[in-house]
C-alpha atoms as a PDB file:
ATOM      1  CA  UNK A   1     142.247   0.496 -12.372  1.00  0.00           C
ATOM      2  CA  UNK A   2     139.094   0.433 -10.523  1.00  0.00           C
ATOM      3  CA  UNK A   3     137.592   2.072  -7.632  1.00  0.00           C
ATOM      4  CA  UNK A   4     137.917  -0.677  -6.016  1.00  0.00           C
ATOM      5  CA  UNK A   5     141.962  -0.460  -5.638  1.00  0.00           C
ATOM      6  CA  UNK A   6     141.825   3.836  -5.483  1.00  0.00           C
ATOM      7  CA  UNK A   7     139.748   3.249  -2.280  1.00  0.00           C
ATOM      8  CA  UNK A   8     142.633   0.643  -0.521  1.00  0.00           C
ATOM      9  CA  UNK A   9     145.272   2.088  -1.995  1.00  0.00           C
ATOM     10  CA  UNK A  10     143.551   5.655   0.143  1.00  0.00           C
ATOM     11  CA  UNK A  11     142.573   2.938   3.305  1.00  0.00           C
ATOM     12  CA  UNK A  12     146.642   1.886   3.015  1.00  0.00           C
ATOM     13  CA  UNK A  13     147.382   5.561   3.145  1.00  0.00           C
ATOM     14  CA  UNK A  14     145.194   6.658   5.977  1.00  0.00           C
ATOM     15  CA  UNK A  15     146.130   3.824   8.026  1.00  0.00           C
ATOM     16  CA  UNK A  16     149.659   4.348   7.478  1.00  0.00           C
ATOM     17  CA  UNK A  17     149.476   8.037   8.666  1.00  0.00           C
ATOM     18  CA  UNK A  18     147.494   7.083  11.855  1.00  0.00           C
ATOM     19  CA  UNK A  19     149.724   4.773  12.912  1.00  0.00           C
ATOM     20  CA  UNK A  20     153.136   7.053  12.158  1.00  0.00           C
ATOM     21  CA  UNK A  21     151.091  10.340  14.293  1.00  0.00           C
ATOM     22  CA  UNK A  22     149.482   8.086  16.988  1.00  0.00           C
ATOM     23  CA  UNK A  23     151.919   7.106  19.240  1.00  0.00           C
ATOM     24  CA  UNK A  24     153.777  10.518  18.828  1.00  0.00           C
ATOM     25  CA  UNK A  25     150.309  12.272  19.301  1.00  0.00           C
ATOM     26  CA  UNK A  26     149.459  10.319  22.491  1.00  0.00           C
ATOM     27  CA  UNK A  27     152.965  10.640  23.813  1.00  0.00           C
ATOM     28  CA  UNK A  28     152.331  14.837  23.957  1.00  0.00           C
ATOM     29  CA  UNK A  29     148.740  14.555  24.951  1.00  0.00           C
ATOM     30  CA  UNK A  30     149.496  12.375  28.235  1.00  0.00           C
ATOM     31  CA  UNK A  31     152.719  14.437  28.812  1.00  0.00           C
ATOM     32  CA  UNK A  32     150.521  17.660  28.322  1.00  0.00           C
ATOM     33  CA  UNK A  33     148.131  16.522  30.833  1.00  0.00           C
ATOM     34  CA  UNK A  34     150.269  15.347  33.620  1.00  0.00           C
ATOM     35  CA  UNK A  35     151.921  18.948  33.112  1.00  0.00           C
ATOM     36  CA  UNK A  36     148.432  20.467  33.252  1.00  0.00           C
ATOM     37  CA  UNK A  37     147.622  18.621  36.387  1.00  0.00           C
ATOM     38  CA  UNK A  38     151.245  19.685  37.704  1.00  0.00           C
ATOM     39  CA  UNK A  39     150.236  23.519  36.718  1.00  0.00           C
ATOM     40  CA  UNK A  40     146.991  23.150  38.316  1.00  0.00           C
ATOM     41  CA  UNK A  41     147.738  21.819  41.862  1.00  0.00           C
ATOM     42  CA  UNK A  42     150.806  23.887  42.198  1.00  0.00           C
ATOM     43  CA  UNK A  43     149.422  27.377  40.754  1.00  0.00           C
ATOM     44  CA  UNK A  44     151.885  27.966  38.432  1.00  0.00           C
ATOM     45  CA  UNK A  45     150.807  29.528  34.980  1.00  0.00           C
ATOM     46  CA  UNK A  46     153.997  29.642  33.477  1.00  0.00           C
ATOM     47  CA  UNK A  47     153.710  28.651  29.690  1.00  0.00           C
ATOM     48  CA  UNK A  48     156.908  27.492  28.394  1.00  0.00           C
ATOM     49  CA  UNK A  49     155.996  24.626  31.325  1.00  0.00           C
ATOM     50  CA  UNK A  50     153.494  23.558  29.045  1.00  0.00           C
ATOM     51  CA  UNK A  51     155.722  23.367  25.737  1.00  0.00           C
ATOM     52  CA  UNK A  52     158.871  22.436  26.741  1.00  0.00           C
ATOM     53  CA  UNK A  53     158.141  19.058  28.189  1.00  0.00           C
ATOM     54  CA  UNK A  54     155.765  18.297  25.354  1.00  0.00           C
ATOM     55  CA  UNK A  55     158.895  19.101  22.845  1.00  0.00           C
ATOM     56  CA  UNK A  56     161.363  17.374  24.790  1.00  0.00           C
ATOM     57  CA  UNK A  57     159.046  13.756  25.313  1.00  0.00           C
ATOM     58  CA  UNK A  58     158.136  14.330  21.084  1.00  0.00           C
ATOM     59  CA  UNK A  59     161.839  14.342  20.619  1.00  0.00           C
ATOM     60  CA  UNK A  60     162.384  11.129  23.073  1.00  0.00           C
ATOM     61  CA  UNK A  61     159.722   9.776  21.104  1.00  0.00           C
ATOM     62  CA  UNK A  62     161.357   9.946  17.595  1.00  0.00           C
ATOM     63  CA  UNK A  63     164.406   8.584  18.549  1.00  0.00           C
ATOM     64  CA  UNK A  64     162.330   5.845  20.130  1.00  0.00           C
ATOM     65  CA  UNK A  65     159.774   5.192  17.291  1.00  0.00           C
ATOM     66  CA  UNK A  66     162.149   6.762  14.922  1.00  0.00           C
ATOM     67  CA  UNK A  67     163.313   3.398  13.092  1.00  0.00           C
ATOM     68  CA  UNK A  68     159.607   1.531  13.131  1.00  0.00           C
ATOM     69  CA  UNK A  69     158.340   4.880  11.650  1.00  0.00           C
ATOM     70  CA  UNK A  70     160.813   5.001   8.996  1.00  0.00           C
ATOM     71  CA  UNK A  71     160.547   1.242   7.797  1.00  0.00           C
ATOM     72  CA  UNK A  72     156.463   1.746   7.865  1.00  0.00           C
ATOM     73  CA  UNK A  73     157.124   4.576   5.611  1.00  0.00           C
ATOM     74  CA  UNK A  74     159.632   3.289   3.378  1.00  0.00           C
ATOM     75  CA  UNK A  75     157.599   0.094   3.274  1.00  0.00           C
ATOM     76  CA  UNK A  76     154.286   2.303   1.848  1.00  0.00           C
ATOM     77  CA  UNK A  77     156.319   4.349  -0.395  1.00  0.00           C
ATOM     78  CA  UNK A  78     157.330   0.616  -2.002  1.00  0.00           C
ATOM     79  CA  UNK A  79     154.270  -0.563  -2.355  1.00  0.00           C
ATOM     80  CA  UNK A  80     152.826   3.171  -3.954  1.00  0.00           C
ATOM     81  CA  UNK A  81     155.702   2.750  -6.452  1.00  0.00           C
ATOM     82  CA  UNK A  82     155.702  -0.777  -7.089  1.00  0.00           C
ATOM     83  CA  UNK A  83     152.291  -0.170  -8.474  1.00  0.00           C
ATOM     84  CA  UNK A  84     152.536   2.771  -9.867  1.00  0.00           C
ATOM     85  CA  UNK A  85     151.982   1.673 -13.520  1.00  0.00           C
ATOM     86  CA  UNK A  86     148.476   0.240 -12.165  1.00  0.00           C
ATOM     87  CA  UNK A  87     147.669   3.826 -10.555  1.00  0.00           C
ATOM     88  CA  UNK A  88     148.949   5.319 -13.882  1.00  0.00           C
ATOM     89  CA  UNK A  89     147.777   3.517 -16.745  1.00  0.00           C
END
């Protein structure tokens, strides 16, 4: 084992976890500022407006991204344990 295949095998791992929290993470950040905007023009400060959209779109979002998530993960987990006796030994 070389340094060589510790630093992909941490690219591979990074990568993976950017691209499982992305599209969850910009899903509540543009739902979070359209309720922001919607807060602002209307001069309402109530804060469960700010959460419970957020939760609810996050929620809509795993169901939607659920299955590509899961097969990305399960895919990387594979691959970790495939060569695990390299990482080992």
């Amino acid at each position: 084992m070389n340094t060589q295949m510790v630093i992909e095998f941490a690219k591979e791992g990074i990568y993976t976890v950017l691209m499982m929290t992305g599209p969850l993470l910009i899903l509540a950040l543009s739902v979070g500022l359209v309720v922001s905007i919607f807060q602002a023009t209307t001069q309402i400060q109530e804060q469960t407006l700010a959460f419970i959209p957020k939760i609810v779109a996050v929620m809509i979002g795993m169901i939607v991204f659920g299955p590509w998530m899961l097969t990305s993960m399960v895919d990387f987990a594979a691959n970790v344990f495939n060569n695990l006796n390299i990482l080992v030994g």
